[in-house]
Protein backbone atom coordinates (compact mmCIF):
# COMPACT_ATOMS: atom_id res chain seq x y z
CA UNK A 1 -22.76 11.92 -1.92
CA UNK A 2 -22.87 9.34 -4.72
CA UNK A 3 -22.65 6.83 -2.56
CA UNK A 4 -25.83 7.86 -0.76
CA UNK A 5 -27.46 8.15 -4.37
CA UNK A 6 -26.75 4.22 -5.52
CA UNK A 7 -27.91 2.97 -2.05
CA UNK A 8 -31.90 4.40 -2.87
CA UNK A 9 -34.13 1.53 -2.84
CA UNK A 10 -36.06 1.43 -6.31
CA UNK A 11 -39.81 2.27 -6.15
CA UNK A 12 -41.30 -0.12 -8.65
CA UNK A 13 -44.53 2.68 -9.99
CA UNK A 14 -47.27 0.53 -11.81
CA UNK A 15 -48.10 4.20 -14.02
CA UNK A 16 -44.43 4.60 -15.19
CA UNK A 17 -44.21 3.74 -19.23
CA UNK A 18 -43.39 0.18 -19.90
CA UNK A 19 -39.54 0.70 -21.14
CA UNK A 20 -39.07 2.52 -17.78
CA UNK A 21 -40.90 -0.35 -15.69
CA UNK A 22 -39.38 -3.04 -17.59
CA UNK A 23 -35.60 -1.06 -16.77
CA UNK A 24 -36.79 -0.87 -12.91
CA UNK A 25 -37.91 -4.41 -12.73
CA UNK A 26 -34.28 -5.85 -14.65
CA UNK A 27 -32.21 -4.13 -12.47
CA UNK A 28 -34.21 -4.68 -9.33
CA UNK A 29 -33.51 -8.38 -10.51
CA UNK A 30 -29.95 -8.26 -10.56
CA UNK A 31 -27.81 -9.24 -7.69
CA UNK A 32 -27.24 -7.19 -5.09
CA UNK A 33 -23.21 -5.73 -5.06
CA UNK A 34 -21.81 -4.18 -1.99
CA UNK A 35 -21.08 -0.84 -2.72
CA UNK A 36 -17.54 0.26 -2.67
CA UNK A 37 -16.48 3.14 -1.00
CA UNK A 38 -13.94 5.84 -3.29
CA UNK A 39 -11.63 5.57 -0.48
CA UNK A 40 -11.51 1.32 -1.10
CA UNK A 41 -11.42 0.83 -4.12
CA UNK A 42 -7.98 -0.12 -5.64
CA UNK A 43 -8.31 0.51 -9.06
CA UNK A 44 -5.45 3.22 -10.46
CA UNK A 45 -8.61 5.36 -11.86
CA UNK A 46 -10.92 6.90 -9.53
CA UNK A 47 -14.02 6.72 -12.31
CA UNK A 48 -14.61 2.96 -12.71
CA UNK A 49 -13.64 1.89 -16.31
CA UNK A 50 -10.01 2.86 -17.10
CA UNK A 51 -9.61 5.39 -20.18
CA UNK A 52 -8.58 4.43 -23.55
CA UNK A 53 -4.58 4.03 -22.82
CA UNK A 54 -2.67 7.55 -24.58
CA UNK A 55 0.39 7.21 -27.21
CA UNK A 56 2.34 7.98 -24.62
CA UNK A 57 1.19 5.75 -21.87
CA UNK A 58 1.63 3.32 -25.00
CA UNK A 59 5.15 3.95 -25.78
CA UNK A 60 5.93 3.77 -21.82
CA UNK A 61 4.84 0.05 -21.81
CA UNK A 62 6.14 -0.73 -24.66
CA UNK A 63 9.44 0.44 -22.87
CA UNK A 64 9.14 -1.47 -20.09
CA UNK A 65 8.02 -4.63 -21.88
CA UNK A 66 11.39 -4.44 -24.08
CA UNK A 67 13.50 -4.09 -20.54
CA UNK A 68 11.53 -6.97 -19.32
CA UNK A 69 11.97 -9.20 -22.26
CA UNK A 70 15.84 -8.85 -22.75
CA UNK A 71 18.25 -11.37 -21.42
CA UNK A 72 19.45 -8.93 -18.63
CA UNK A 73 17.23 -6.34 -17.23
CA UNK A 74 18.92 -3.49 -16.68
CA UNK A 75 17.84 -3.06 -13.36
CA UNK A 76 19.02 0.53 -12.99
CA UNK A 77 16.99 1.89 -16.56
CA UNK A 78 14.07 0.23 -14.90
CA UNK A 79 14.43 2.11 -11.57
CA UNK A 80 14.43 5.21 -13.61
CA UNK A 81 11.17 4.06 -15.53
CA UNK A 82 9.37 3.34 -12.69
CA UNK A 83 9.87 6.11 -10.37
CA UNK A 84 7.01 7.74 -12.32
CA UNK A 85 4.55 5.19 -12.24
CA UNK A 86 4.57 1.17 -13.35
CA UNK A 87 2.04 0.42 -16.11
CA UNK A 88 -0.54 -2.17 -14.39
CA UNK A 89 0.04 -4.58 -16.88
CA UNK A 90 3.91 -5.14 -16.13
CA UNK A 91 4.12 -3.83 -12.22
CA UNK A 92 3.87 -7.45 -10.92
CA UNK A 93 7.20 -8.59 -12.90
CA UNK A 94 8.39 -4.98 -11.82
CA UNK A 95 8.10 -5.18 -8.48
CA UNK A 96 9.45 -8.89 -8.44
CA UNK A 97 12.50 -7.52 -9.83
CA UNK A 98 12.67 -3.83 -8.37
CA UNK A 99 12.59 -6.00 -4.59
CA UNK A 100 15.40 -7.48 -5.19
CA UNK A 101 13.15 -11.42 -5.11
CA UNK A 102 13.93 -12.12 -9.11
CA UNK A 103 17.00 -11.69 -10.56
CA UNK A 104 17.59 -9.74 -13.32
CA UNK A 105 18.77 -12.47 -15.60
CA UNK A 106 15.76 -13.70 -17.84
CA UNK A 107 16.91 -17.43 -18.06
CA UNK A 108 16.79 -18.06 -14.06
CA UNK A 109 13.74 -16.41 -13.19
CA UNK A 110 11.20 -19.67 -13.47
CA UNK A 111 13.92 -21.65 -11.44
CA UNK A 112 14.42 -18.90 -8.77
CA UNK A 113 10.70 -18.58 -8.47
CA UNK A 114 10.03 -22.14 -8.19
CA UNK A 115 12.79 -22.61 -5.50
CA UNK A 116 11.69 -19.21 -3.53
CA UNK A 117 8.10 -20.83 -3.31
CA UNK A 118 8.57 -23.85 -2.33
CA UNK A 119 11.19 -22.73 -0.16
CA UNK A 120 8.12 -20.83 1.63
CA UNK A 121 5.86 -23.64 2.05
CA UNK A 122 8.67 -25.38 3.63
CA UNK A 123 8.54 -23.07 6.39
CA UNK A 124 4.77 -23.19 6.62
CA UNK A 125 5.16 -26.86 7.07
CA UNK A 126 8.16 -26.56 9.34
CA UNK A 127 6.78 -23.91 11.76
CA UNK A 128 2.90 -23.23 11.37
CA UNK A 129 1.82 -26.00 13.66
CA UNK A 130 3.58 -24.00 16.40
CA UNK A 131 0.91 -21.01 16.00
CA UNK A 132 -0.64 -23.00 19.10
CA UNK A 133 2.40 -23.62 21.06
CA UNK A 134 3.14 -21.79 24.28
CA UNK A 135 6.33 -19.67 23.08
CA UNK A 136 3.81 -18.69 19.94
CA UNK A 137 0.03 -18.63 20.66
CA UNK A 138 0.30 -14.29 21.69
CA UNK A 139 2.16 -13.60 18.61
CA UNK A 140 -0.79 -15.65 16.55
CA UNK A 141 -3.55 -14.51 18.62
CA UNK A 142 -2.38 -10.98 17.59
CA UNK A 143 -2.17 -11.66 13.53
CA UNK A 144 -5.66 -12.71 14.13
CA UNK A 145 -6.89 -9.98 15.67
CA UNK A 146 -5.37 -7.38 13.58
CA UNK A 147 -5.96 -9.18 10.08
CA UNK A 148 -10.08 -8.60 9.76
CA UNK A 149 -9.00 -4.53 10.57
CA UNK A 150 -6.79 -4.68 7.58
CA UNK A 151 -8.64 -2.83 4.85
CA UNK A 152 -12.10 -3.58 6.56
CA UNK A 153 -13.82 -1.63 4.10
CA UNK A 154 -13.17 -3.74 1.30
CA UNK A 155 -14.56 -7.62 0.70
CA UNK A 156 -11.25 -9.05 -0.93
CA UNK A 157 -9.65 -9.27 2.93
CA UNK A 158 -12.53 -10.27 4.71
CA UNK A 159 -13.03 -13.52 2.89
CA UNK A 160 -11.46 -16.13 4.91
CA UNK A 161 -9.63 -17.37 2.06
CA UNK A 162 -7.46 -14.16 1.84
CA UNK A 163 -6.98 -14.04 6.14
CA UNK A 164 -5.59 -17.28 5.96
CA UNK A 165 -3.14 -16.43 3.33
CA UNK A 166 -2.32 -13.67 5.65
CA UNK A 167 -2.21 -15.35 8.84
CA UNK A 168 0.50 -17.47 7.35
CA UNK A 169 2.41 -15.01 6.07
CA UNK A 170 2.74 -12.38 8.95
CA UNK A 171 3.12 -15.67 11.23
CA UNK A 172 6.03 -16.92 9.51
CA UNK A 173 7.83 -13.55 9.09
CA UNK A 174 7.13 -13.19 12.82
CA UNK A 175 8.85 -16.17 14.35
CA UNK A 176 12.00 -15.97 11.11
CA UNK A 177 12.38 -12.53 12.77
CA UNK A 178 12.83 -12.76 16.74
CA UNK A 179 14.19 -9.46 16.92
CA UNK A 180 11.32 -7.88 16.18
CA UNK A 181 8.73 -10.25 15.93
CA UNK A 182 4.87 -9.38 15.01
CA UNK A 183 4.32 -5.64 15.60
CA UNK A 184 0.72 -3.76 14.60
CA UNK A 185 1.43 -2.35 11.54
CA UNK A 186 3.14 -4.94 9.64
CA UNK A 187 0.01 -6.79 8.77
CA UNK A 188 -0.59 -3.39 6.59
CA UNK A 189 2.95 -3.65 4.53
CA UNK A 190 1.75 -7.38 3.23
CA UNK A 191 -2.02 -5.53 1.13
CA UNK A 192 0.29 -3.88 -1.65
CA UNK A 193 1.60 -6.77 -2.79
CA UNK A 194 -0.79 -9.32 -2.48
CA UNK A 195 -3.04 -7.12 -4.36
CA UNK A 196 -0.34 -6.26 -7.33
CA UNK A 197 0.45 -10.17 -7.61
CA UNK A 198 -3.18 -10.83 -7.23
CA UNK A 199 -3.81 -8.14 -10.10
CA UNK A 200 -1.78 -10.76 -12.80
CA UNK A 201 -5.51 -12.83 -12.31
CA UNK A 202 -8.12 -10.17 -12.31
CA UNK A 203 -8.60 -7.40 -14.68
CA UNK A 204 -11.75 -5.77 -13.06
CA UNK A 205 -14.20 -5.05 -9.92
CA UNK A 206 -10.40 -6.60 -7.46
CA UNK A 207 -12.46 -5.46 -4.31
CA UNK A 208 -15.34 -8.17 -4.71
CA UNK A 209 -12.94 -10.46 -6.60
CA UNK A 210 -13.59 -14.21 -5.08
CA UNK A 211 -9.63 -15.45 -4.02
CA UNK A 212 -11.03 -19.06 -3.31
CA UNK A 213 -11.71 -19.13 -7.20
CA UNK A 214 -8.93 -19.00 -8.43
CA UNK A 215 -6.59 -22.40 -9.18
CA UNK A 216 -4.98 -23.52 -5.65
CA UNK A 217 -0.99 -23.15 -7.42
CA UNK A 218 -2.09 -19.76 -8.23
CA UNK A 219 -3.19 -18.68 -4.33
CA UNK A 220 -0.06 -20.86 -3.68
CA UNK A 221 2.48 -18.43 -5.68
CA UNK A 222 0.43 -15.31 -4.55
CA UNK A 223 0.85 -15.47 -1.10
CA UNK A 224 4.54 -16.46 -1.57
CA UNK A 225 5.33 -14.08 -3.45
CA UNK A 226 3.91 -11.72 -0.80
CA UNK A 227 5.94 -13.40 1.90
CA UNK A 228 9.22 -12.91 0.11
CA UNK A 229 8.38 -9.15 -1.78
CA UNK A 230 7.13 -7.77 2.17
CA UNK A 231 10.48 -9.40 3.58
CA UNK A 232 12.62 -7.88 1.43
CA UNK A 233 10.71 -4.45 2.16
CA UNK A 234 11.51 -4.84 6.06
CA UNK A 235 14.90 -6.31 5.27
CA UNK A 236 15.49 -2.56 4.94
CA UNK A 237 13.23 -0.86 8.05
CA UNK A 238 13.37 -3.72 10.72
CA UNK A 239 14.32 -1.13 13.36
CA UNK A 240 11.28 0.19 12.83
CA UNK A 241 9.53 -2.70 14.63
CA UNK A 242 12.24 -3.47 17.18
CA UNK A 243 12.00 -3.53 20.94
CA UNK A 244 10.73 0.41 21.05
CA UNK A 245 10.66 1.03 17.85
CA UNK A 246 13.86 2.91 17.57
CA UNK A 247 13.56 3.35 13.59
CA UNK A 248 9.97 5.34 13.91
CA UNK A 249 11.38 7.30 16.87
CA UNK A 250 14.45 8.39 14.98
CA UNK A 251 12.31 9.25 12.03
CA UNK A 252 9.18 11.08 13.73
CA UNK A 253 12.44 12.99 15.34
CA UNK A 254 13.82 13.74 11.79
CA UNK A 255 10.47 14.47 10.68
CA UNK A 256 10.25 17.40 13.40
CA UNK A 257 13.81 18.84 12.62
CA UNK A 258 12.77 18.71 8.60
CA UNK A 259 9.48 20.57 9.29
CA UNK A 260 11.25 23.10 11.68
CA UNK A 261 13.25 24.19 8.94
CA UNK A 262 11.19 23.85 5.56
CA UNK A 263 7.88 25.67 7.21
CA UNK A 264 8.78 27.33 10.33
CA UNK A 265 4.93 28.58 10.58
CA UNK A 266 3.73 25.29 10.59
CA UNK A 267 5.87 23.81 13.48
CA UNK A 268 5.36 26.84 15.45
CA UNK A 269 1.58 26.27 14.99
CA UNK A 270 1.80 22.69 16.43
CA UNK A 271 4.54 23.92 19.45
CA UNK A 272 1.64 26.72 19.77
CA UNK A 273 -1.50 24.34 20.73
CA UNK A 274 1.11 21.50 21.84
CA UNK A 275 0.74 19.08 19.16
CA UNK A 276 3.42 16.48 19.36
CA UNK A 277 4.45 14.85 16.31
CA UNK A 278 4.45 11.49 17.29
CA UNK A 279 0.96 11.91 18.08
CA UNK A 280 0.33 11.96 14.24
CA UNK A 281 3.73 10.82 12.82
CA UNK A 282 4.04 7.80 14.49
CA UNK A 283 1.78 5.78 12.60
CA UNK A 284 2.70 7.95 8.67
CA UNK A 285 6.10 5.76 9.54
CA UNK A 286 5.00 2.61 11.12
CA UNK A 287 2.21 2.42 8.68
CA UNK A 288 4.22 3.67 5.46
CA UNK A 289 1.38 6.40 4.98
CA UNK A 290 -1.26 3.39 4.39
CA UNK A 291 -3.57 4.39 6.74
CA UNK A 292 -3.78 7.98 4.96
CA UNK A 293 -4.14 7.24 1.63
CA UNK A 294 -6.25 5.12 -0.29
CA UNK A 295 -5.18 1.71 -1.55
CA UNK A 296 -4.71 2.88 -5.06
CA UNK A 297 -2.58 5.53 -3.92
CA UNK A 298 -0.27 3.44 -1.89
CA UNK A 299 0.67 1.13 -5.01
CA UNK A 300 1.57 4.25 -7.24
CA UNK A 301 3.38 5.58 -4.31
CA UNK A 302 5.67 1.74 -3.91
CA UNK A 303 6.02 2.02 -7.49
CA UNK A 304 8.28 5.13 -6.84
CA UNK A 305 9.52 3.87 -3.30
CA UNK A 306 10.88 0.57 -5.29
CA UNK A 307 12.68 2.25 -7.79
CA UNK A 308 14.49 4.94 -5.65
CA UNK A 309 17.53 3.81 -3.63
CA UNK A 310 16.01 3.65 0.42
CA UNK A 311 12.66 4.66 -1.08
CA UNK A 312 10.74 2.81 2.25
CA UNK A 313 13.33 4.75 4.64
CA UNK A 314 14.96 7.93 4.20
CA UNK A 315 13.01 9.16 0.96
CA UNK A 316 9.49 8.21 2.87
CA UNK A 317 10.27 10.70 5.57
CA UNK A 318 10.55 13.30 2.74
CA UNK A 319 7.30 12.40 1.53
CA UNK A 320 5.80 12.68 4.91
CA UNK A 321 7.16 16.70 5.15
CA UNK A 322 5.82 17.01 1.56
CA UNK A 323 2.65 15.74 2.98
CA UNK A 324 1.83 17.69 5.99
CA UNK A 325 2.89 20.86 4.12
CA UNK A 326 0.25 19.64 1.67
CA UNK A 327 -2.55 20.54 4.28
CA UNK A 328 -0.95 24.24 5.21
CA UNK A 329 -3.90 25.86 5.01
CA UNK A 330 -5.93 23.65 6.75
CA UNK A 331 -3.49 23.10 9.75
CA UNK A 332 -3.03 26.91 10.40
CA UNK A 333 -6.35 27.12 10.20
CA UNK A 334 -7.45 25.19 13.20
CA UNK A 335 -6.70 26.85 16.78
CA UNK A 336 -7.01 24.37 19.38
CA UNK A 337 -5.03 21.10 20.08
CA UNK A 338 -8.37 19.01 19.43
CA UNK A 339 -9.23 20.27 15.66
CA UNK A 340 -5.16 20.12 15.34
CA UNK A 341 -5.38 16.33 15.75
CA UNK A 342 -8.94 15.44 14.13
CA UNK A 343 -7.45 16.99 11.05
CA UNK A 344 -3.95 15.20 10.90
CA UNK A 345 -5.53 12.10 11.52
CA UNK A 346 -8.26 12.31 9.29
CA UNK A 347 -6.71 13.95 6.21
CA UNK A 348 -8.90 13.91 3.28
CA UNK A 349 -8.03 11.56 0.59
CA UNK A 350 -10.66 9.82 -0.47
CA UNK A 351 -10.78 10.92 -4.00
CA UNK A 352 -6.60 11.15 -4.44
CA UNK A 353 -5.45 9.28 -7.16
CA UNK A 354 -2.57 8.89 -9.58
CA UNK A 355 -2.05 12.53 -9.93
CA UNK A 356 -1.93 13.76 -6.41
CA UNK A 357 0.49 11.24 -5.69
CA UNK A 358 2.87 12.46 -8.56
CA UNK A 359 2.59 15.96 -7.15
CA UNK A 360 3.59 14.65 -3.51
CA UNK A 361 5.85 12.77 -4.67
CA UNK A 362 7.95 15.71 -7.21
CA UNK A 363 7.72 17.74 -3.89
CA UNK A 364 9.31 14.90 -1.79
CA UNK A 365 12.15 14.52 -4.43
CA UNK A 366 12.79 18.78 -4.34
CA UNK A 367 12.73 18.65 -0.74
CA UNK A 368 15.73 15.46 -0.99
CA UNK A 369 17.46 17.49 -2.95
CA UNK A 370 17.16 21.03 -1.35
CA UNK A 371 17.77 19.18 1.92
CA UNK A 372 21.02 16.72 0.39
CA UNK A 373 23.26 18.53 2.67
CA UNK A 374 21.50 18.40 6.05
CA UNK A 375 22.54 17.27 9.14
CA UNK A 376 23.21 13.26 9.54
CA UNK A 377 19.63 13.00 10.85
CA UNK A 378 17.97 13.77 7.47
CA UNK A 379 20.13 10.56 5.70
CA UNK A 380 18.49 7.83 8.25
């Protein structure tokens, strides 16, 4: 594996000629970077170094920069735009808008932003202290327990800087929502977004990227951004994180009734070597698919669940039959319960990017669609 490659020490050989030697000895100099592993790292390329942009990726941006700029964005031609993919360079004001957090009139965006932020830090200052109280100190002890496993493979969220910002965040949402309160999982929905609004800052190497750095406004309006973009997303799935988790049960349920009928060989496979699919399923909806795909992957695949009407509910359970028919060959494959589950929770992403998602995702929208008039069950 490459990564095995890059990790050799360098031999420093006295009888190697002097350009070699002197090439040996620079780099032997440099500072030490962790190395990244494919599955971290969050750029939209999997090579590092993005390509020279095409005409057409050209003419897409310039698209979306001419929505952007006019004095209404028309919030429905920018939903169609984006279900293919946001250019980098204008998904933060995209996703600000496509969440419903900014309006679409140009003129009160600085004022609604200013008031939305501050608006934040009034809670922070209203309710934070309480972390320690009584009623409180579970819910916190369990955001801090669960924050240094979010993305542990990548140094951007173990710097103490960035857990913090978190913390406060997932804290905050936690006791504004008593119905639900802090459930594993959620700590996942906040990366995405902290990492697109983080994006606006840093062009290049994201996973290394020092967060303390930056101007203290600027962590300021990141992370409440992030508080208001992830509340908006679980405006729309709170039952998932309810007492019992109705929401995931329902869908996990739906999920089994959709495979039945799309690929009857597959869900006799799993009834076969008694495969539930809430042993698998259950975290593809509490998790939003996060834990299966790399980072990267995820943001393309918000991009598309942000610009199509109850793109986190009902169309992610489409993508979630597009994806386990994905691996047909491999699941039929494996005859015994134990290779069943190894497989479906260790699906092999690693080196997915842009285009696999675009494939799962055209396959999600044809199942929608060949599926439109299904049962009640299908539309949750």
């Amino acid at each position: 594996m490459t990564t095995e490659i890059n990790m050799l020490p360098l031999v420093f050989n006295p009888c190697a000629p002097y350009a070699v030697r002197s090439t040996l000895q620079k780099q032997q100099s440099l500072p030490v970077r962790p190395i990244i592993p494919l599955v971290a790292r969050i750029s939209d390329q999997n090579a590092s170094g993005a390509p020279p942009m095409t005409v057409r990726e050209k003419s897409r941006l310039d698209k979306f920069r001419q929505l952007l700029a006019s004095p209404n964005t028309d919030l429905e031609e920018l939903r169609k735009h984006s279900w293919s993919g946001i250019p980098r360079e204008v998904r933060p004001i995209t996703w600000r808008l496509l969440s419903g957090y900014l309006p679409a009139n140009k003129e009160r965006r600085e004022l609604v932003l200013k008031r939305k932020r501050e608006e934040y830090f009034r809670f922070i200052e209203q309710y934070y202290h309480s972390r320690t109280d009584e009623h409180y100190k579970d819910t916190y002890r369990q955001i801090h327990i669960d924050i240094p496993r979010t993305n542990p493979l990548i140094p951007l969220f173990q710097q103490p800087a960035v857990q913090e910002i978190f913390e406060r965040i997932l804290f905050i949402w936690a006791i504004r929502h008593p119905a639900s309160g802090y459930v594993q999982g959620i700590n996942d929905l906040v990366t995405p977004f902290f990492v697109v609004f983080l994006s606006e800052f840093v062009t290049e190497d994201m996973e290394n990227f020092d967060v303390a750095a930056l101007p203290l406004e600027t962590q300021r309006n990141i992370e409440a951004d992030s508080f208001w973009c992830m509340s908006k997303l679980l405006d729309g799935i709170q039952d998932n994180y309810t007492f019992a988790q109705p929401g995931i049960q329902n869908k996990v349920k739906a999920l089994e009734e959709l495979v039945s009928r799309i690929d009857e060989d597959i869900h006799n496979h799993f009834k076969r070597y008694e495969v539930e699919y809430l042993q698998f399923a259950f975290r593809w909806m509490n998790n939003l698919l996060m834990r299966e795909l790399p980072l990267r992957c995820t943001i393309r695949l918000w991009d598309t669940y942000q610009a199509e009407a109850e793109g986190f509910s009902r169309f992610h359970l489409y993508v979630c039959a597009a994806f386990l028919i994905k691996w047909r060959k491999e699941i039929l494959s494996m005859v015994d319960f134990q290779g069943l589950l190894m497989l479906l929770q260790n699906l092999p992403t690693i080196h997915w990017g842009n285009e696999e998602v675009g494939l799962l995702l055209a396959e999600a929208y044809r199942l929608k669609y060949m599926f439109a008039d299904a049962p009640s069950h299908y539309k949750r």
